[in-house]
Protein backbone atom coordinates (compact mmCIF):
# COMPACT_ATOMS: atom_id res chain seq x y z
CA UNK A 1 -26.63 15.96 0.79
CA UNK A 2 -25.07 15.68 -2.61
CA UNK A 3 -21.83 13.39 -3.23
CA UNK A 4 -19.78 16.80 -3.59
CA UNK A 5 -18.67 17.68 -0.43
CA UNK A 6 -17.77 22.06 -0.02
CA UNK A 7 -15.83 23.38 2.80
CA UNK A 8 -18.13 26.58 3.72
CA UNK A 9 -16.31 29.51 4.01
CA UNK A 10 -18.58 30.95 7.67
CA UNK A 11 -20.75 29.20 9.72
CA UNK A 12 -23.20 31.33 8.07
CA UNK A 13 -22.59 28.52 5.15
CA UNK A 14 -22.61 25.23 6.82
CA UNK A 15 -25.25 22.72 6.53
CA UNK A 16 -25.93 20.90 9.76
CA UNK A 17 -26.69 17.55 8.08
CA UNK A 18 -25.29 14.22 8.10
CA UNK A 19 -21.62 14.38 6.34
CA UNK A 20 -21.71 18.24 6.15
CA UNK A 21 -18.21 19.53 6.03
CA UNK A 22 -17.83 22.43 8.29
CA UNK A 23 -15.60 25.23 7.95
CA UNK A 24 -11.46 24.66 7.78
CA UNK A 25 -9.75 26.36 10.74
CA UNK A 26 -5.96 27.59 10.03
CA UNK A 27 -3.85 28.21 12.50
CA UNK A 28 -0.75 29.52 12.75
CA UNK A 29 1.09 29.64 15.86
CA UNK A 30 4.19 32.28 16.43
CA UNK A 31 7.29 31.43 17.88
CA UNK A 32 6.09 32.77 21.38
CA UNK A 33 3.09 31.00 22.03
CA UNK A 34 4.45 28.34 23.91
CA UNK A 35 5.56 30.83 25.99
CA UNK A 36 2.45 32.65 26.83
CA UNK A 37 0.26 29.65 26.62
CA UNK A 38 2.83 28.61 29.72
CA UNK A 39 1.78 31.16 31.87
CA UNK A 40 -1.38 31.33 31.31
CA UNK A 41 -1.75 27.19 31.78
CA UNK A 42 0.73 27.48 34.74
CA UNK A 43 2.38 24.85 32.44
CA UNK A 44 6.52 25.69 32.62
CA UNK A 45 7.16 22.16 31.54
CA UNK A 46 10.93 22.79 29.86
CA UNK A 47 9.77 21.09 26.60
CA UNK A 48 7.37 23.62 26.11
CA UNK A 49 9.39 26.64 27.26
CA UNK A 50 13.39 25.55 26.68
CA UNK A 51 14.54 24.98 22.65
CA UNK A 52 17.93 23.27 24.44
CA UNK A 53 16.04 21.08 26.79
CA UNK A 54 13.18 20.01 24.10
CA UNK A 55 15.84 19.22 21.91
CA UNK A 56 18.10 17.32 24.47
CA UNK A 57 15.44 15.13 25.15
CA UNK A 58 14.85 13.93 21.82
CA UNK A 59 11.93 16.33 20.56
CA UNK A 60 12.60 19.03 17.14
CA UNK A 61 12.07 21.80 19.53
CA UNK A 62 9.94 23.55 21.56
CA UNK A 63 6.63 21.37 21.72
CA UNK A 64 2.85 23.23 21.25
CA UNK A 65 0.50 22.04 24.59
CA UNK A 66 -1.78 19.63 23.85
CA UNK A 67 -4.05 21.48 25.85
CA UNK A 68 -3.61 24.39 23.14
CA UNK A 69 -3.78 22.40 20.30
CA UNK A 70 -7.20 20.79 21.82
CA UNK A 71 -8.30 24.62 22.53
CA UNK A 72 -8.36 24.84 18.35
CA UNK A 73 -10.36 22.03 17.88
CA UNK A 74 -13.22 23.20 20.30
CA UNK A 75 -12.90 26.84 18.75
CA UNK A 76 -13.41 25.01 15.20
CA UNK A 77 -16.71 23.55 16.42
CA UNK A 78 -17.75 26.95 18.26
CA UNK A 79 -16.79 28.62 15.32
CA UNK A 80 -18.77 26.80 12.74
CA UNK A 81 -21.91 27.34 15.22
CA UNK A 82 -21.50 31.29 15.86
CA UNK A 83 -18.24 31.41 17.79
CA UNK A 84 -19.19 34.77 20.02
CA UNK A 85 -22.68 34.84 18.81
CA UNK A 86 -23.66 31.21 19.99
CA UNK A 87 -22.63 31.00 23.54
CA UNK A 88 -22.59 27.62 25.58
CA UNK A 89 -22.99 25.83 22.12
CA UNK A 90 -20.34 23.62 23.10
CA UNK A 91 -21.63 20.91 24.92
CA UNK A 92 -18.76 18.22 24.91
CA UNK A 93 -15.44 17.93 23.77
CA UNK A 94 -13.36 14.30 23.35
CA UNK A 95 -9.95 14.11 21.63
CA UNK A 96 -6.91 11.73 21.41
CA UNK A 97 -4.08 13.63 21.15
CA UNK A 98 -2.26 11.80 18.01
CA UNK A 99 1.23 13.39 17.58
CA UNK A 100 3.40 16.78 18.40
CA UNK A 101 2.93 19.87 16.94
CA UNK A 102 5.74 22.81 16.91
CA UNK A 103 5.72 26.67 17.38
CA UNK A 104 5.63 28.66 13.09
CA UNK A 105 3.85 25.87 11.50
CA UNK A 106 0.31 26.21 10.58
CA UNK A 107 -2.11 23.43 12.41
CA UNK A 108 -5.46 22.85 10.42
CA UNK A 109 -8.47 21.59 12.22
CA UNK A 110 -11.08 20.08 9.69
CA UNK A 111 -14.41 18.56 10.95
CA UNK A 112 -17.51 17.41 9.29
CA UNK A 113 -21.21 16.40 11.02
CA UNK A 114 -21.48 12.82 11.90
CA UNK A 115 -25.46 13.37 13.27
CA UNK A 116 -28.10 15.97 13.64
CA UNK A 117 -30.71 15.09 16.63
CA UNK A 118 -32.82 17.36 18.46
CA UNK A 119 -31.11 20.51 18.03
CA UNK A 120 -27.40 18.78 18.81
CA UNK A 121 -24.84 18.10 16.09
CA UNK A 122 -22.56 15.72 17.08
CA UNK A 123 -19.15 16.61 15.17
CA UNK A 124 -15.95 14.51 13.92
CA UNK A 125 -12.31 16.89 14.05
CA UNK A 126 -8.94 16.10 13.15
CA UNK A 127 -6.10 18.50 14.16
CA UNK A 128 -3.19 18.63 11.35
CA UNK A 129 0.13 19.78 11.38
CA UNK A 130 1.67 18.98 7.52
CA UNK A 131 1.26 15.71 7.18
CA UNK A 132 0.91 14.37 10.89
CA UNK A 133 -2.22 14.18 12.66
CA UNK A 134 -1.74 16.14 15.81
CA UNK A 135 -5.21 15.60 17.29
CA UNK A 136 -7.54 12.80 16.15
CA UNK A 137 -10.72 11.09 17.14
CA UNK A 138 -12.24 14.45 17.84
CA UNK A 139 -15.37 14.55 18.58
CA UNK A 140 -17.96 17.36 19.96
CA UNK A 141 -21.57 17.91 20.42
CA UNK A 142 -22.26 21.39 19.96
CA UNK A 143 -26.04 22.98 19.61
CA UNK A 144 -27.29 23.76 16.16
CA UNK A 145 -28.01 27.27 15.31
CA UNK A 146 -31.69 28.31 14.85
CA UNK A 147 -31.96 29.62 11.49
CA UNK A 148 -35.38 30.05 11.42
C-alpha cells in the first residue's frame, strides 16, 4: 500500500489490505430517532425519550443509544463489504462505547483494515460525533469480498 492513504468512495473501491482505509459513514440522526429507536429496543429509559429529564440529570439533552450508535459502526463494516449484497459478512463486532452522542448532529464512523487472513479482514472503527469520540476501540471481523 502506498504512504497516501484515500477514503474510497463504495466498497466497490476499497482495498482489503493491511492499513486500507475503508469507506467514511455519515450519519445524521433526526430529532426523533431516539424515539423510535425506543420502541423498537423496548428501551424507554427517560434520558433517551424525555429532553426535561435528560437535562435534569445533568446530560445536554436527549441522549442517542449506545446500542444505536454501535448499530452504525457494524453497518460501516457491512457496508464497506457489500452491505445487502454480502450477507453474514459480519462475523464479530467489539466496541467501547467512549462518550454521548445527541439527536441533529451528524456521527461519522471511520475504519481502516488492521489484517487480511484467509478470507477475514479484521477491521479498526471509531464512532465520532464533532470532536468527541462516541465509540472507540472498534473492532470487527467481517469476510472479504471475492472479487475474482
Amino acid at each position: 500500500m502506498s504512504d497516501e492513504t484515500t477514503t474510497p468512495e463504495s466498497a466497490a473501491d476499497v482495498v482489503w489490505e493491511d492499513g486500507a482505509a475503508l469507506p467514511t459513514l455519515t450519519v445524521l440522526p433526526d430529532k426523533y430517532l431516539t424515539v423510535r429507536y425506543a420502541g423498537a429496543s423496548g428501551d424507554f429509559n427517560p434520558i433517551h425519550v424525555d429532553e426535561e429529564f435528560a437535562q435534569q440529570v445533568g446530560l445536554p439533552g436527549r441522549i442517542l443509544h449506545g446500542l444505536w450508535t454501535m448499530a452504525q459502526v457494524a453497518r460501516a463494516a457491512t457496508e464497506a463489504v457489500g452491505g445487502d449484497e454480502a450477507p453474514g459478512s459480519l462475523r464479530r463486532l467489539e466496541v467501547a462505547f467512549r462518550g454521548m452522542a445527541v439527536p441533529e448532529e451528524e456521527v461519522v464512523v471511520t475504519a481502516d483494515v488492521k489484517a487480511v487472513e484467509d478470507g477475514l479482514a479484521t477491521v479498526s472503527l471509531t464512532a465520532r460525533q464533532g470532536r468527541a469520540r462516541v465509540v472507540r476501540n472498534g473492532r470487527a471481523v467481517v469476510r472479504v469480498p471475492d472479487r475474482g
